[in-house]
Protein backbone atom coordinates (compact mmCIF):
# COMPACT_ATOMS: atom_id res chain seq x y z
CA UNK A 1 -27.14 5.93 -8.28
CA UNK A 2 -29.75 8.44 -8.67
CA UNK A 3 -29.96 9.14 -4.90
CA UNK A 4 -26.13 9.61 -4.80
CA UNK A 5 -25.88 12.22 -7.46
CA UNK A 6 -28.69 14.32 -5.71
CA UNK A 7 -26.53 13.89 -2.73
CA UNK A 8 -23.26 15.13 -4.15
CA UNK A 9 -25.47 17.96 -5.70
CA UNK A 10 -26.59 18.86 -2.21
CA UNK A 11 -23.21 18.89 -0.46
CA UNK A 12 -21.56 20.67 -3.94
CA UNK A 13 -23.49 23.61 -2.77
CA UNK A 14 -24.09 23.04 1.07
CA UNK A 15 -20.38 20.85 2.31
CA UNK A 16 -17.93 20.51 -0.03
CA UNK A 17 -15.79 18.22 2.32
CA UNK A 18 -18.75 16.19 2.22
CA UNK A 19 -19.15 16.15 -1.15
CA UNK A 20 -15.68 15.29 -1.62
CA UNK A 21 -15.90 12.06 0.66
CA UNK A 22 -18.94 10.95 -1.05
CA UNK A 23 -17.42 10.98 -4.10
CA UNK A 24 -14.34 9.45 -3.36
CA UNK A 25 -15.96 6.69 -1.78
CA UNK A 26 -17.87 6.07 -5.22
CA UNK A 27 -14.95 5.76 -7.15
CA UNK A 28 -15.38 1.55 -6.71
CA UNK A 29 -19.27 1.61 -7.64
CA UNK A 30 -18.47 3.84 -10.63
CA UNK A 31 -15.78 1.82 -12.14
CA UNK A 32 -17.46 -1.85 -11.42
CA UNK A 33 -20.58 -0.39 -13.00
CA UNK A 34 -19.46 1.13 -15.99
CA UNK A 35 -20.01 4.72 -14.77
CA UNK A 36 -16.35 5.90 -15.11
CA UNK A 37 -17.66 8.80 -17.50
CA UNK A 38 -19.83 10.19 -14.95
CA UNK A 39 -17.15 9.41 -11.88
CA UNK A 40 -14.56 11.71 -13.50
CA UNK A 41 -17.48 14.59 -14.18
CA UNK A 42 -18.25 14.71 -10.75
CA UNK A 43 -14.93 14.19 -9.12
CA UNK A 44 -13.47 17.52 -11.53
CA UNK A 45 -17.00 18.92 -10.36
CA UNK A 46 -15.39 19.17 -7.11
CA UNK A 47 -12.03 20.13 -7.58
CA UNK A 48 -13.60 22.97 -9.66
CA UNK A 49 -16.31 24.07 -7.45
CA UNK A 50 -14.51 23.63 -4.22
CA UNK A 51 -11.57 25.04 -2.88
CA UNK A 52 -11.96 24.96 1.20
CA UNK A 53 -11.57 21.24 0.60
CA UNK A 54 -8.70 19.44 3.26
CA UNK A 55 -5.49 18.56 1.64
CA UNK A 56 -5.72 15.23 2.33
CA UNK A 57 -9.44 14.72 1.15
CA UNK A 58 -8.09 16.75 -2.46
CA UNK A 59 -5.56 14.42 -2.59
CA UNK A 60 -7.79 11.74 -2.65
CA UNK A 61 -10.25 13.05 -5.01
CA UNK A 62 -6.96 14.05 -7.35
CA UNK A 63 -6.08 9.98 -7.04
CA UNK A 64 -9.50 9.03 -7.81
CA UNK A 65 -9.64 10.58 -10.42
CA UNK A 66 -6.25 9.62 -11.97
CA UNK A 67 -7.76 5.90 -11.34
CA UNK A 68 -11.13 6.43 -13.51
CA UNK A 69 -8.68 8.59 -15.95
CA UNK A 70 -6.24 5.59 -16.56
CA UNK A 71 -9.23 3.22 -16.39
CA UNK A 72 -10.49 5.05 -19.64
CA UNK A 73 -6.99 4.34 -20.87
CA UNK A 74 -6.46 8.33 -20.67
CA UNK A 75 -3.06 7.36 -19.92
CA UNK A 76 -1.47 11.22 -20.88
CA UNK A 77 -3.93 12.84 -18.42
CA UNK A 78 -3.84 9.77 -15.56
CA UNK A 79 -0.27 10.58 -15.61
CA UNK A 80 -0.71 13.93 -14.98
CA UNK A 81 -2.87 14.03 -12.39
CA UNK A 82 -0.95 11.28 -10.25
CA UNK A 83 1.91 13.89 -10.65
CA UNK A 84 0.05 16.71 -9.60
CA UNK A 85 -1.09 14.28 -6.72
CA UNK A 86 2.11 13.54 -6.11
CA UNK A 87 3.26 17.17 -6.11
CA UNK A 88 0.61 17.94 -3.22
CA UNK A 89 1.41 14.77 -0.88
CA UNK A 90 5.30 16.36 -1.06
CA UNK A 91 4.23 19.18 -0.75
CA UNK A 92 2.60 18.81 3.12
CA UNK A 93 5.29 15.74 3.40
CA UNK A 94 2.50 12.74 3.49
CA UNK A 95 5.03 9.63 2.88
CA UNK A 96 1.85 7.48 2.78
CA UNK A 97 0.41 9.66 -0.07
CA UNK A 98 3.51 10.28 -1.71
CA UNK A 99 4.24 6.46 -1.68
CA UNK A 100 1.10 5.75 -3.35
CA UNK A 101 1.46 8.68 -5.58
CA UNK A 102 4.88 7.38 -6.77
CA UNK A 103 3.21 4.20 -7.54
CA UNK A 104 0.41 5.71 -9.65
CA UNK A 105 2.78 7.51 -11.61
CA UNK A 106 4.73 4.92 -12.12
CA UNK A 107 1.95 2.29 -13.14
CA UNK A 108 1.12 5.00 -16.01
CA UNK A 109 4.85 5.17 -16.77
CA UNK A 110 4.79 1.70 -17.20
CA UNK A 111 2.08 1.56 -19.78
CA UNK A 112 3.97 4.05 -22.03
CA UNK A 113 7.05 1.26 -21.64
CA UNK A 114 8.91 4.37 -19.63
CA UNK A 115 10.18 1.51 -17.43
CA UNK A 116 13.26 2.62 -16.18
CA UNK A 117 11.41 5.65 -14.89
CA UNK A 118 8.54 3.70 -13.42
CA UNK A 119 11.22 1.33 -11.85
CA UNK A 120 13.27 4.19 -9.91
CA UNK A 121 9.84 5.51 -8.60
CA UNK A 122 8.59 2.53 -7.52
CA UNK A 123 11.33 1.35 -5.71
CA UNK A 124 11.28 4.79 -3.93
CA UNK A 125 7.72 3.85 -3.11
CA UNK A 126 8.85 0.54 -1.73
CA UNK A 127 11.64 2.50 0.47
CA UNK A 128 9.34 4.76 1.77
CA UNK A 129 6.33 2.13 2.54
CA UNK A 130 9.37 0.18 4.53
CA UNK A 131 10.64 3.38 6.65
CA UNK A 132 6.87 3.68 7.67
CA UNK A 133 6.09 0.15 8.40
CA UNK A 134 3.46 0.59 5.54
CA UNK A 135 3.55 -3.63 4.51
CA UNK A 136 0.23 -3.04 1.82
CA UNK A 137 2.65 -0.28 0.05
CA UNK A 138 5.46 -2.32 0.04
CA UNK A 139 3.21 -5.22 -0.99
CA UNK A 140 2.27 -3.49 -4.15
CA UNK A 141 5.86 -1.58 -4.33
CA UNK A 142 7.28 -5.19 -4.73
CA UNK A 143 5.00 -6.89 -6.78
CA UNK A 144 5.45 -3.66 -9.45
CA UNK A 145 8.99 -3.56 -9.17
CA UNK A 146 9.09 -7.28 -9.94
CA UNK A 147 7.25 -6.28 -13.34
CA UNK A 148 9.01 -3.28 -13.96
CA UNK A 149 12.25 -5.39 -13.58
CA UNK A 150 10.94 -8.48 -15.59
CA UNK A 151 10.53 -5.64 -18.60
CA UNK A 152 13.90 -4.25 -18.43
CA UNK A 153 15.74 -7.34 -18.31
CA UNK A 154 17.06 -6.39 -14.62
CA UNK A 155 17.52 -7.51 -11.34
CA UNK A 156 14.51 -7.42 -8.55
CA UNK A 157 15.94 -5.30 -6.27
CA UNK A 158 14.82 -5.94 -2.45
């Protein structure tokens, strides 16, 4: 790991889109390998540091980070930033992002047994993963509606 925090060092202060990417593509090694700690440092490292970052690659970093976040069981703050990722992706009107987005927030929403809540977003997530011929989003759309609906004694709805 050593060699990858000298590189996100570098590109903090020579390519933040770089740095960015790195990261984000981390986000695995640090949560397999008990790193999560050190993950969420560097991905608010570069939200902080770096604002000439591409929506889309912010976006990312903002999910990854709402991953490691609710991974910590920082449910409160994972739900936070999953909204604020959400915000973004409707924002520049990314129905991939917000899809996932909607998900995120309502996986979090689901934890703090808000399921009614986490039910209506995710089967907005499942609508727009359908309109977009997205089948992984509705994949995971379905299979958390299914839960969501198990815990408030509904219907699955299709």
């Amino acid at each position: 790991l050593e060699n990858f925090r000298s590189a996100i060092k570098w590109c903090l202060e020579n390519n933040a889109e770089t740095a960015a990417v790195l990261a984000v593509s981390l986000r695995s090694v640090w949560s397999v390998n008990g790193h999560i700690r050190e993950g969420q440092y560097w991905l608010r490292e570069i939200l902080r540091k770096t604002a000439s970052i591409t929506p889309k690659t912010r976006w990312e970093v903002l999910t990854g980070l709402g991953n490691l976040t609710q991974f910590r069981g920082e449910i409160e703050s994972a739900r936070e930033i999953y909204q604020r990722c959400l915000d973004d992706s409707r924002n520049y009107d990314d129905k991939k992002q917000i899809s996932q987005s909607l998900r995120g927030v309502a996986a979090v929403e689901y934890l703090q047994h808000s399921f009614e809540s986490a039910r209506t977003k995710i089967l907005e997530s499942l609508e727009i993963s359908r309109s977009i011929d997205d089948d992984f989003g509705a994949g995971a759309a379905g299979a958390n509606n299914a839960a969501a609906s198990a815990s408030t004694g509904r219907a699955v709805a299709e």
